[in-house]
N, C-alpha and C. Protein backbone atom coordinates (compact mmCIF):
# COMPACT_ATOMS: atom_id res chain seq x y z
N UNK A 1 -83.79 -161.09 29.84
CA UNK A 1 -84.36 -161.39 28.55
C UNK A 1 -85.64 -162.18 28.81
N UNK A 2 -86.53 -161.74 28.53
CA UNK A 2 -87.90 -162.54 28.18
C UNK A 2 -88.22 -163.76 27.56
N UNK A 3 -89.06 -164.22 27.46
CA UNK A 3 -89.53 -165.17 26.74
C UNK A 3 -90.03 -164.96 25.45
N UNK A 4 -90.54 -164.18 24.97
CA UNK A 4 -90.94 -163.12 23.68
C UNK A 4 -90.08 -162.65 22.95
N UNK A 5 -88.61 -162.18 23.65
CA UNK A 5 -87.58 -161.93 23.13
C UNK A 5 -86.97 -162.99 22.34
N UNK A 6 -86.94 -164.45 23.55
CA UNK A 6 -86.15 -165.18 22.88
C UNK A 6 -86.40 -166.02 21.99
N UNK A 7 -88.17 -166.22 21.87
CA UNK A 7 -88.85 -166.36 20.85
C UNK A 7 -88.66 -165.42 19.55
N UNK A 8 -88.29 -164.59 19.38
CA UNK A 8 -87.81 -163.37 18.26
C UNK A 8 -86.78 -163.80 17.84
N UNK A 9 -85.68 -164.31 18.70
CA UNK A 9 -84.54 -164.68 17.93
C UNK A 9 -84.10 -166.09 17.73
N UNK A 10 -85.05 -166.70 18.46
CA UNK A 10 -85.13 -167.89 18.16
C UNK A 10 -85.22 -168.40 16.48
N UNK A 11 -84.40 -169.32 16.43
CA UNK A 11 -84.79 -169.37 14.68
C UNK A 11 -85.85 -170.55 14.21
N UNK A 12 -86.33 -171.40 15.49
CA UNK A 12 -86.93 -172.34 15.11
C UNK A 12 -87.88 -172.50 16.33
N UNK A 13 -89.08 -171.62 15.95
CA UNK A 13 -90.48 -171.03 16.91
C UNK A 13 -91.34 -172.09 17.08
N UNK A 14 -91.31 -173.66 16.60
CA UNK A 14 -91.76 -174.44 16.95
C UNK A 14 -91.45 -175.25 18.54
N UNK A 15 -90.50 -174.86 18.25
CA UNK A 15 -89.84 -175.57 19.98
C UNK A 15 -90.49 -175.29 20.93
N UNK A 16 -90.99 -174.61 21.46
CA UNK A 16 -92.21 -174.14 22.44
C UNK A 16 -90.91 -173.40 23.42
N UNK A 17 -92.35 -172.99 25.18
CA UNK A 17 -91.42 -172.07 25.75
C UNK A 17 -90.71 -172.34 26.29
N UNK A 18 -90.53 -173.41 27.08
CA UNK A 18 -89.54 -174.30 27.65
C UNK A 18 -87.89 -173.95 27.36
N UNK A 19 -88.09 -174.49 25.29
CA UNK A 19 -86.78 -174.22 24.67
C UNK A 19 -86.38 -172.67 24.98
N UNK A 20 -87.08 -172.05 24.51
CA UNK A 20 -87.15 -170.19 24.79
C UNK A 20 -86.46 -169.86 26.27
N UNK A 21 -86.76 -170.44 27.24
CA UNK A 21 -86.59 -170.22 28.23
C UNK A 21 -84.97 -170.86 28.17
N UNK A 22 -84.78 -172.04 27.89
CA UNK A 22 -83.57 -172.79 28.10
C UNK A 22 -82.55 -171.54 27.10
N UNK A 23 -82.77 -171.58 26.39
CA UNK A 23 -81.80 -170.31 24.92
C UNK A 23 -81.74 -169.34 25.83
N UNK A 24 -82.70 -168.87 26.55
CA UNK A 24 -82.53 -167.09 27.76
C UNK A 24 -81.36 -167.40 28.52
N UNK A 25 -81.78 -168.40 29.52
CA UNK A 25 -80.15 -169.36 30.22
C UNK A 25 -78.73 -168.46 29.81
N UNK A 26 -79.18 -169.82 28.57
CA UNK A 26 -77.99 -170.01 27.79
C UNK A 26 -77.69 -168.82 27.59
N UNK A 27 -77.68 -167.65 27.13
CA UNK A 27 -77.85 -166.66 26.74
C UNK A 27 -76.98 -166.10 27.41
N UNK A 28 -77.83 -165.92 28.90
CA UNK A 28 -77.51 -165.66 30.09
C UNK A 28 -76.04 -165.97 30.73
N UNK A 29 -75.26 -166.83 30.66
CA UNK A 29 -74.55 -167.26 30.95
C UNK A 29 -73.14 -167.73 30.28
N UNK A 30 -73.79 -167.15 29.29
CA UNK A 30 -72.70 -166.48 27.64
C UNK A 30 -72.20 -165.34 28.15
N UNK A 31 -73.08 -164.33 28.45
CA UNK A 31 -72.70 -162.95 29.14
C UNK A 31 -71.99 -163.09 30.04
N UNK A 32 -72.58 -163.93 31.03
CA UNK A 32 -71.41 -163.95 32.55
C UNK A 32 -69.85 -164.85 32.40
N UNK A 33 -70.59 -165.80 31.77
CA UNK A 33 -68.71 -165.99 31.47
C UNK A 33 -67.71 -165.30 30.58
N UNK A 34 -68.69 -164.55 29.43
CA UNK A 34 -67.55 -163.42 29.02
C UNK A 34 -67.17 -162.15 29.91
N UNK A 35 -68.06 -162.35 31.04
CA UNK A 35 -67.88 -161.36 31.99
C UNK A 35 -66.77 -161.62 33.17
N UNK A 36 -66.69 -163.13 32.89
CA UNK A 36 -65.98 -163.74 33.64
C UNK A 36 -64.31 -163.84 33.15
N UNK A 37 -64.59 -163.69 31.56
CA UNK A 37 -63.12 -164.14 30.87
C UNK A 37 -62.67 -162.76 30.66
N UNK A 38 -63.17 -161.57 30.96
CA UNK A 38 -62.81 -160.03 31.20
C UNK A 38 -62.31 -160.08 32.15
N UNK A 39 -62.86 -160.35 33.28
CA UNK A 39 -62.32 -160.59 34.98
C UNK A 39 -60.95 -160.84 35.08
N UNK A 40 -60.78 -162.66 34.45
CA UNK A 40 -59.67 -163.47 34.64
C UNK A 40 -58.75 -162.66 33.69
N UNK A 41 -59.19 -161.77 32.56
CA UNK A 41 -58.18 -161.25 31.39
C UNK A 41 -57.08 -160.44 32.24
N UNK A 42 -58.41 -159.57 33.04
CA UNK A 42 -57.92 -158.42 33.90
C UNK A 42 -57.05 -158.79 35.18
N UNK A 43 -57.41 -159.53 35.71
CA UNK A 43 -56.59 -160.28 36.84
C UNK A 43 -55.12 -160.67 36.59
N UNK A 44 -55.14 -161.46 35.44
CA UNK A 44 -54.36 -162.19 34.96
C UNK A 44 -53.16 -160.88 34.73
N UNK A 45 -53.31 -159.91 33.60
CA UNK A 45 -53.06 -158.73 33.72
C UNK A 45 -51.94 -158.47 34.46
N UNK A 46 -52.75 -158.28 35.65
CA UNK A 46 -52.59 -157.19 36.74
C UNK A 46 -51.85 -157.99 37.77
N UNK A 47 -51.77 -159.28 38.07
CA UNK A 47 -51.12 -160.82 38.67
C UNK A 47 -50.15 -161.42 37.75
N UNK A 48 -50.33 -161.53 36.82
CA UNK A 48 -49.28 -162.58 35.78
C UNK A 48 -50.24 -163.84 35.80
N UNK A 49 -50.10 -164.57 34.75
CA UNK A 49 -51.09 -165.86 34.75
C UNK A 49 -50.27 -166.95 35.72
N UNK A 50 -51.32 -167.56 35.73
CA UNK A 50 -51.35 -168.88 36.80
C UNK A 50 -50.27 -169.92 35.83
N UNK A 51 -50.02 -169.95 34.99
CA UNK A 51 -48.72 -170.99 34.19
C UNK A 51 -47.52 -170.60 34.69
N UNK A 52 -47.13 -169.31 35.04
CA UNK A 52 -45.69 -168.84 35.37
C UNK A 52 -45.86 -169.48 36.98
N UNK A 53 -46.25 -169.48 37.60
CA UNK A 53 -46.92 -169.49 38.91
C UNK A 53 -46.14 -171.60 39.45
N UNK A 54 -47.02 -171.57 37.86
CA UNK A 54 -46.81 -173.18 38.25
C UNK A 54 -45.10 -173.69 38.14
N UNK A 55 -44.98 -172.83 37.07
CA UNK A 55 -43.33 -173.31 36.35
C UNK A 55 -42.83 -172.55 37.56
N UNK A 56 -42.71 -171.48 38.23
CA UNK A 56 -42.19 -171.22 39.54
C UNK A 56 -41.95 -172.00 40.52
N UNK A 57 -43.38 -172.61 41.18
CA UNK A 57 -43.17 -173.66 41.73
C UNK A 57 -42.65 -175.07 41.46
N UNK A 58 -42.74 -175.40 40.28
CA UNK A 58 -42.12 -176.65 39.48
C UNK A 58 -40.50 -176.10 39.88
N UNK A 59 -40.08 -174.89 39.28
CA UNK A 59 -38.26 -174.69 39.25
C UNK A 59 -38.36 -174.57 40.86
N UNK A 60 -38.94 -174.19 41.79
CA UNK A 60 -38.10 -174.31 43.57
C UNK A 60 -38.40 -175.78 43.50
N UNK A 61 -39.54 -176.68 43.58
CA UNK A 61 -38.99 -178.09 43.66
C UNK A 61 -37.79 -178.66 43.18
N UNK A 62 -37.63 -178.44 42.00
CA UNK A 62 -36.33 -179.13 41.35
C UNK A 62 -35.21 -178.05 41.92
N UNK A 63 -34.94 -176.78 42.05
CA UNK A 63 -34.04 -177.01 43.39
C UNK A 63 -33.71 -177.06 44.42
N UNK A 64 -35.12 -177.64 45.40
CA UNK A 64 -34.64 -178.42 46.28
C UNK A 64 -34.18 -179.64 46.08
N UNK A 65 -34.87 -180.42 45.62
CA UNK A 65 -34.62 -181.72 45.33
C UNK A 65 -32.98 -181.65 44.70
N UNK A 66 -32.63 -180.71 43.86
CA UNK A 66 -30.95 -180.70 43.42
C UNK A 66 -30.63 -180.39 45.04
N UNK A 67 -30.12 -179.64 45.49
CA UNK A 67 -29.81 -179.34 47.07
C UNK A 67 -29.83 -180.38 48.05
N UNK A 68 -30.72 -181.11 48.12
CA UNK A 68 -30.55 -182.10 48.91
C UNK A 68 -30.11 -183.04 48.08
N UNK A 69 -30.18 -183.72 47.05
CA UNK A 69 -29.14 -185.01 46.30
C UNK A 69 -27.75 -183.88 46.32
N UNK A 70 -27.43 -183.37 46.54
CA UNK A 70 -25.71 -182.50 46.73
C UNK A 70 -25.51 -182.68 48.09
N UNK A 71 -26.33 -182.24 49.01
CA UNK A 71 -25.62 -182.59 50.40
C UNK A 71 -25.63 -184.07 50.59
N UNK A 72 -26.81 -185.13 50.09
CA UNK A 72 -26.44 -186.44 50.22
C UNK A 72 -24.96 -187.22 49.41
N UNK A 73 -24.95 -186.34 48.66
CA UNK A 73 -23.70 -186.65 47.71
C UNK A 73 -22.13 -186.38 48.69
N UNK A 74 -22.56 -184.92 49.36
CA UNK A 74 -21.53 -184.41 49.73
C UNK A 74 -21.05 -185.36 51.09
N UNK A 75 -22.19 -185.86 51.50
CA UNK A 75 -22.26 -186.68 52.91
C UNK A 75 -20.83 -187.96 52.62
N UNK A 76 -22.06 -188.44 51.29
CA UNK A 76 -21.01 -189.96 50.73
C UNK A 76 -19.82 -189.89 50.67
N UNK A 77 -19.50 -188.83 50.19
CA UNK A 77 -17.71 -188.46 49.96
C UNK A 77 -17.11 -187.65 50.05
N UNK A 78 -16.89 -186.86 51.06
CA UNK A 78 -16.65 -185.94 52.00
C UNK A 78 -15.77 -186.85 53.01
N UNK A 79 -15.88 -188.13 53.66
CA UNK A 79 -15.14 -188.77 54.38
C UNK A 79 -16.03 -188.71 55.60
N UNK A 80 -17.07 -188.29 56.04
CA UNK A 80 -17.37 -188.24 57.03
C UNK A 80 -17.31 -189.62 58.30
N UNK A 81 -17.38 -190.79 56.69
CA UNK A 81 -17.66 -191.98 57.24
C UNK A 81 -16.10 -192.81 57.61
N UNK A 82 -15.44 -192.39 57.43
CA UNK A 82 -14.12 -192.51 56.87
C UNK A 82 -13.31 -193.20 58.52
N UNK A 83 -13.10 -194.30 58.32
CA UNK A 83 -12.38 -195.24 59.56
C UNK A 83 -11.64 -195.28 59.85
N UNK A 84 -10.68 -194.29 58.56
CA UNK A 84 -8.97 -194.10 59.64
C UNK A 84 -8.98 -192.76 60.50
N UNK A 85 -10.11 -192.63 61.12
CA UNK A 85 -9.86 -191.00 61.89
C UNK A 85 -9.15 -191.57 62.98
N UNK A 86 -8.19 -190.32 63.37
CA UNK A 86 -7.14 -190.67 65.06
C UNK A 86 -7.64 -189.22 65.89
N UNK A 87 -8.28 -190.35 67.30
CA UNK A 87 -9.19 -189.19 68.07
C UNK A 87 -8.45 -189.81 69.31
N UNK A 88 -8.25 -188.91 70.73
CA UNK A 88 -7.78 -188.79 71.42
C UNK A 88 -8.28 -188.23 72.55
N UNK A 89 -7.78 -188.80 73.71
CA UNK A 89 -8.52 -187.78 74.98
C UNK A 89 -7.37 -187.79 75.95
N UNK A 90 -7.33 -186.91 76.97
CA UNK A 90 -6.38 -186.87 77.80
C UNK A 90 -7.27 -187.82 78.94
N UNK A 91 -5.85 -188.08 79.57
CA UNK A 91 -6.35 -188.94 81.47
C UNK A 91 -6.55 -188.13 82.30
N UNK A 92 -5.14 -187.62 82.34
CA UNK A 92 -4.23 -186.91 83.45
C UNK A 92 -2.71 -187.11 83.59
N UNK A 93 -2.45 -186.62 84.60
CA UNK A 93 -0.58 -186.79 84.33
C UNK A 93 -0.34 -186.89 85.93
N UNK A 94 0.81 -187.25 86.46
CA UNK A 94 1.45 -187.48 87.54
C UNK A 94 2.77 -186.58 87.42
N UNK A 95 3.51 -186.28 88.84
CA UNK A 95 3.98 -185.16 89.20
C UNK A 95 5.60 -186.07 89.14
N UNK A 96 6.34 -186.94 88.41
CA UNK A 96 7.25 -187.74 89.13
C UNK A 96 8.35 -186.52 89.73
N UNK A 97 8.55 -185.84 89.40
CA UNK A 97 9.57 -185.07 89.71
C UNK A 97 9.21 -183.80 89.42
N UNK A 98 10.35 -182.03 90.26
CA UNK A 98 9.71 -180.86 89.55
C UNK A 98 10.01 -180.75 88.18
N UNK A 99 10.25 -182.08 87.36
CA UNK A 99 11.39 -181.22 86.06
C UNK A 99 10.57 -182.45 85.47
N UNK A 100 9.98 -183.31 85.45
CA UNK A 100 9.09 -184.60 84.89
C UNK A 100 7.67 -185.12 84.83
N UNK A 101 6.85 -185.01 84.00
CA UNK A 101 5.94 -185.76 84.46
C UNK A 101 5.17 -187.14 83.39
N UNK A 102 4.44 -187.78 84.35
CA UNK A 102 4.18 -188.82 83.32
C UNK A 102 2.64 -188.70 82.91
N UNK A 103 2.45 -188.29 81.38
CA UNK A 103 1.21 -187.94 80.84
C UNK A 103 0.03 -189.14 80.49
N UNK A 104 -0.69 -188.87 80.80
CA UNK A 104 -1.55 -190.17 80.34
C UNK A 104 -2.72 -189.76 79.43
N UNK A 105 -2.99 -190.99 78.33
CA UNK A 105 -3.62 -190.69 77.74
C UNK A 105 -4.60 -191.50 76.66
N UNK A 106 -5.31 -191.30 75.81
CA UNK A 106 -6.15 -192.67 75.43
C UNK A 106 -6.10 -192.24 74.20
N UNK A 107 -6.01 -193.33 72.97
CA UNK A 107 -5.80 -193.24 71.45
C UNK A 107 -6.85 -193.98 70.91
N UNK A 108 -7.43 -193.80 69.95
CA UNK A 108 -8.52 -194.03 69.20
C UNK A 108 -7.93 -193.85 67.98
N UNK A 109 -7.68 -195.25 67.50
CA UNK A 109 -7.04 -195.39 65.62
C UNK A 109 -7.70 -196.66 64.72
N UNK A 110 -7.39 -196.98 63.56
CA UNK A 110 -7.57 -197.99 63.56
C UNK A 110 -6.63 -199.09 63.83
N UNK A 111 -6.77 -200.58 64.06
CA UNK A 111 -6.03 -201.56 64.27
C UNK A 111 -4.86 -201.29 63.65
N UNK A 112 -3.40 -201.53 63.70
CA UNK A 112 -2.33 -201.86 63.15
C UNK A 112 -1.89 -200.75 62.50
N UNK A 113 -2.69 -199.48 62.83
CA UNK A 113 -2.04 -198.40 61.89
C UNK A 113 -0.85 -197.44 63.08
N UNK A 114 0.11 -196.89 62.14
CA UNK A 114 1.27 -196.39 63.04
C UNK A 114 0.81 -194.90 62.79
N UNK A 115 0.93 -194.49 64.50
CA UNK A 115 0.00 -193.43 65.01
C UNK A 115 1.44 -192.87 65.69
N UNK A 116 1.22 -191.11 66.00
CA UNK A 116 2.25 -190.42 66.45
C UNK A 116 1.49 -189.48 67.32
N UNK A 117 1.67 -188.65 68.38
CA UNK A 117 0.81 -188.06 69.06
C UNK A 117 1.89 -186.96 69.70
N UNK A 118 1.43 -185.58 69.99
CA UNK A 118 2.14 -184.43 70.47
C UNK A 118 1.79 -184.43 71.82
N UNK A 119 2.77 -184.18 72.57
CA UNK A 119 2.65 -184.05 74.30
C UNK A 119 3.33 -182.93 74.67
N UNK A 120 2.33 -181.92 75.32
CA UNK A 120 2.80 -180.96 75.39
C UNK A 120 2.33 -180.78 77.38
N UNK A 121 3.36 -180.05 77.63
CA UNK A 121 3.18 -179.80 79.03
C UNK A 121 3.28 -177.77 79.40
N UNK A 122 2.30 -177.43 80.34
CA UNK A 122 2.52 -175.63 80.74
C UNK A 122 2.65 -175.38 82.06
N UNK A 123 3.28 -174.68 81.97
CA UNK A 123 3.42 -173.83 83.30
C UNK A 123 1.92 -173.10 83.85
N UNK A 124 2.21 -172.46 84.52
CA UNK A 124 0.95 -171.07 85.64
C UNK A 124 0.48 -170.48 84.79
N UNK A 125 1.55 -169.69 83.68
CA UNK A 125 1.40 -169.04 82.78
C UNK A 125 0.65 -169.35 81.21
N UNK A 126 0.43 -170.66 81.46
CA UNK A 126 0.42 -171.46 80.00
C UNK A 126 1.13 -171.35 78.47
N UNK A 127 2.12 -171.18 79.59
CA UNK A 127 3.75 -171.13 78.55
C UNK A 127 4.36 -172.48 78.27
N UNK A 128 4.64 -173.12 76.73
CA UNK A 128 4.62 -174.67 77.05
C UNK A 128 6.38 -174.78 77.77
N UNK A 129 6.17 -175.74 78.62
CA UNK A 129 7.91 -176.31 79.54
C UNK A 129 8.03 -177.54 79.15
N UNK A 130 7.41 -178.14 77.70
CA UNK A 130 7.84 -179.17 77.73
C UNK A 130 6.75 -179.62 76.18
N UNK A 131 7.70 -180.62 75.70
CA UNK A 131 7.36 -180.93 74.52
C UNK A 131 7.62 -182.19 73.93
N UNK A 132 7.22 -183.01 73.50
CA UNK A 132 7.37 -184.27 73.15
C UNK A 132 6.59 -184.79 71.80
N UNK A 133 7.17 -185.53 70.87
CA UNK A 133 6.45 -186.44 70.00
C UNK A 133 6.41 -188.13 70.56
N UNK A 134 4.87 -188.36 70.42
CA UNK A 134 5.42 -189.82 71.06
C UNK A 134 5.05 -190.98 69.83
N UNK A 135 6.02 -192.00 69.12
CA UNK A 135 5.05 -192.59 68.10
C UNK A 135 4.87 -194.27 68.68
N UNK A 136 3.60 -194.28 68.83
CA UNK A 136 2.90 -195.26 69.35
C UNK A 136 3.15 -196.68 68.68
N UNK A 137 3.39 -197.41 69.45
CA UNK A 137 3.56 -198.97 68.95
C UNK A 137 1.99 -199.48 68.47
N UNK A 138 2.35 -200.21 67.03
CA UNK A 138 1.15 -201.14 66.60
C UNK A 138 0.31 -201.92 67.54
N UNK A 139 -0.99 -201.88 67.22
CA UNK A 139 -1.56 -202.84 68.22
C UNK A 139 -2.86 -203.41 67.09
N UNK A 140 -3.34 -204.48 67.89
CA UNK A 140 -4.38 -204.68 67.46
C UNK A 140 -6.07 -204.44 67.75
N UNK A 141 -5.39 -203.50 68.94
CA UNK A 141 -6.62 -202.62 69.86
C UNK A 141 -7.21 -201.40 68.92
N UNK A 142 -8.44 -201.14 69.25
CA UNK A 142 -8.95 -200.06 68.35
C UNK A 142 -8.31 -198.46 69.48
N UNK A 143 -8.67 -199.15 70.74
CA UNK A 143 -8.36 -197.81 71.52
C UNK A 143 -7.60 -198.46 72.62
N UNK A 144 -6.74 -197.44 72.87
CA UNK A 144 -5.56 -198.57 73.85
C UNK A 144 -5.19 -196.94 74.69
N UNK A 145 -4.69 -197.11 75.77
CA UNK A 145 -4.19 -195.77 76.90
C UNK A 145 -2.89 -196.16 77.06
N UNK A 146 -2.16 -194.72 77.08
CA UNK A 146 -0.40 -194.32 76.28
C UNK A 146 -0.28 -193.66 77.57
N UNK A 147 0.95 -193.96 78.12
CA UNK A 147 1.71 -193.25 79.50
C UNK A 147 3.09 -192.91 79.27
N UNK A 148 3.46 -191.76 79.20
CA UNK A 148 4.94 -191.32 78.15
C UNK A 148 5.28 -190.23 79.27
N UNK A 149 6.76 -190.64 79.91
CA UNK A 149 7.36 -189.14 80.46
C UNK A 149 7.78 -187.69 79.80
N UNK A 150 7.48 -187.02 80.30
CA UNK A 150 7.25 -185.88 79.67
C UNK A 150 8.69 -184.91 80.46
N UNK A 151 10.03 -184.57 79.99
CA UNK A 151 10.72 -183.61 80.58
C UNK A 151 10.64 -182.18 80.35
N UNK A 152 10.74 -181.40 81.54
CA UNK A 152 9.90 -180.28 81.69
C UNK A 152 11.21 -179.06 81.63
N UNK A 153 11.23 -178.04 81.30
CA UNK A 153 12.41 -177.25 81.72
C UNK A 153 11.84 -176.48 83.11
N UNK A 154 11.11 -176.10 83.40
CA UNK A 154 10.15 -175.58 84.47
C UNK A 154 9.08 -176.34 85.22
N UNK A 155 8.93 -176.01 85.91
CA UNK A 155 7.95 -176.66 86.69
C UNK A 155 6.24 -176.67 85.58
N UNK A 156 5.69 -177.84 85.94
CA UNK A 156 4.35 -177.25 84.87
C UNK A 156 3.65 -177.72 85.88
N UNK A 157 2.09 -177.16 85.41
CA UNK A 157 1.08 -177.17 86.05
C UNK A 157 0.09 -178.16 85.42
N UNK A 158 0.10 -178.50 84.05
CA UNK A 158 -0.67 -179.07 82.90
C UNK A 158 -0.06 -179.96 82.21
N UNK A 159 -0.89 -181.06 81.37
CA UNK A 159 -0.08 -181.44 80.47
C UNK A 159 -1.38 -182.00 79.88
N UNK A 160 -1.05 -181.98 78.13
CA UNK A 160 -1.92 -182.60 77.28
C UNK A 160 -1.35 -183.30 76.67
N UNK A 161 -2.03 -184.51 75.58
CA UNK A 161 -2.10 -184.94 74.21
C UNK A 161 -2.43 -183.46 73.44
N UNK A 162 -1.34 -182.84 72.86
CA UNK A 162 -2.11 -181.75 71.85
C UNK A 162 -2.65 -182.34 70.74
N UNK A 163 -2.01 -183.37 69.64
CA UNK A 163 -2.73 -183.66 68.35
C UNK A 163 -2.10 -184.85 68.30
N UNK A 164 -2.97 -186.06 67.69
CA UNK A 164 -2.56 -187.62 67.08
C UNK A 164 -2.78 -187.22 66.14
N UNK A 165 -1.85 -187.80 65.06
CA UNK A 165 -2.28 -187.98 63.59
C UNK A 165 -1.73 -189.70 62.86
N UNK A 166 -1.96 -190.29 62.10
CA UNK A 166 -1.48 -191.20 61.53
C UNK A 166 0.04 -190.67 60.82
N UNK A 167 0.95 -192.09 60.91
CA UNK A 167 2.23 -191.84 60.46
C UNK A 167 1.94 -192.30 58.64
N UNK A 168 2.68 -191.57 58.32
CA UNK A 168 2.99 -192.40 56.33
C UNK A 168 4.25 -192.70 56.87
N UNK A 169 4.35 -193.71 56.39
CA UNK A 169 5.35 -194.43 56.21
C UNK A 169 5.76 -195.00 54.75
N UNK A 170 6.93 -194.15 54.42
CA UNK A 170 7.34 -194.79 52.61
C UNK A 170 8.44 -195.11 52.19
């Protein structure tokens, strides 16, 4: 657009060319941003607008953020933290006789609680020859080591602590 032009449609021809020139601009740039709001119409269109986009990303934040306050939740009370667990390890065992042996072994409880533990002994075959419940005397030790004879019907080759658990007592 000219200067002559925009003097023509100018409605107030006193302004000189300067203004004329500034109105062409303007003019100018009326066109390109409606050229521009065709673009984004069409885009938008053909993409989905940028608001769904956001609320998309807004809903995966909020569930992560739910997801992790659930596993921190699940952490708290779930027991993970939980101080009456009864954990156990074997020593080893001694041979006293072919029909006996004496199992050794280490208990992990809490203080003063009445604890019971499975002793199991195998043969070659790992067929059990021997079986025992042993229930452990109170202590005031957190972890204390248990030595219990074990009678065998066969000769064995092995012997474990299979499982401690806490006693109820009622």
């Amino acid at each position: 657009m000219d200067a002559a032009a925009a003097r023509a449609t100018d409605p107030d021809p006193s302004r000189g060319p300067e203004s004329a020139d500034a109105a062409a601009s303007g003019a100018e740039a009326a066109s390109a941003s409606a050229g521009s709001a065709d673009q984004r119409q069409a885009l938008e269109d053909r993409y989905g607008t940028g608001r769904r986009r956001s609320i998309d990303r807004r809903f995966a934040w909020i569930a992560a953020a739910l997801l992790v306050l659930a596993g921190i939740g699940f952490l708290l009370f779930s027991g993970w933290q939980n101080t009456n667990r009864v954990s156990w390890q074997d020593i080893g065992f001694t041979r006293a006789s072919d029909f006996s042996l004496d199992v050794k072994f280490e208990v992990s409880a809490p203080p003063r609680t009445p604890v019971a533990c499975a002793v199991e002994a195998l043969n070659e075959a790992k067929a059990t020859v021997g079986w025992k419940i042993v229930e452990l005397p109170l202590t005031d030790e957190h972890t204390h080591a248990v030595t219990t004879r074990l009678i065998t019907t066969n000769p064995a080759t092995a012997a474990t602590a299979r499982e401690c658990w806490v006693v109820e007592r009622g």
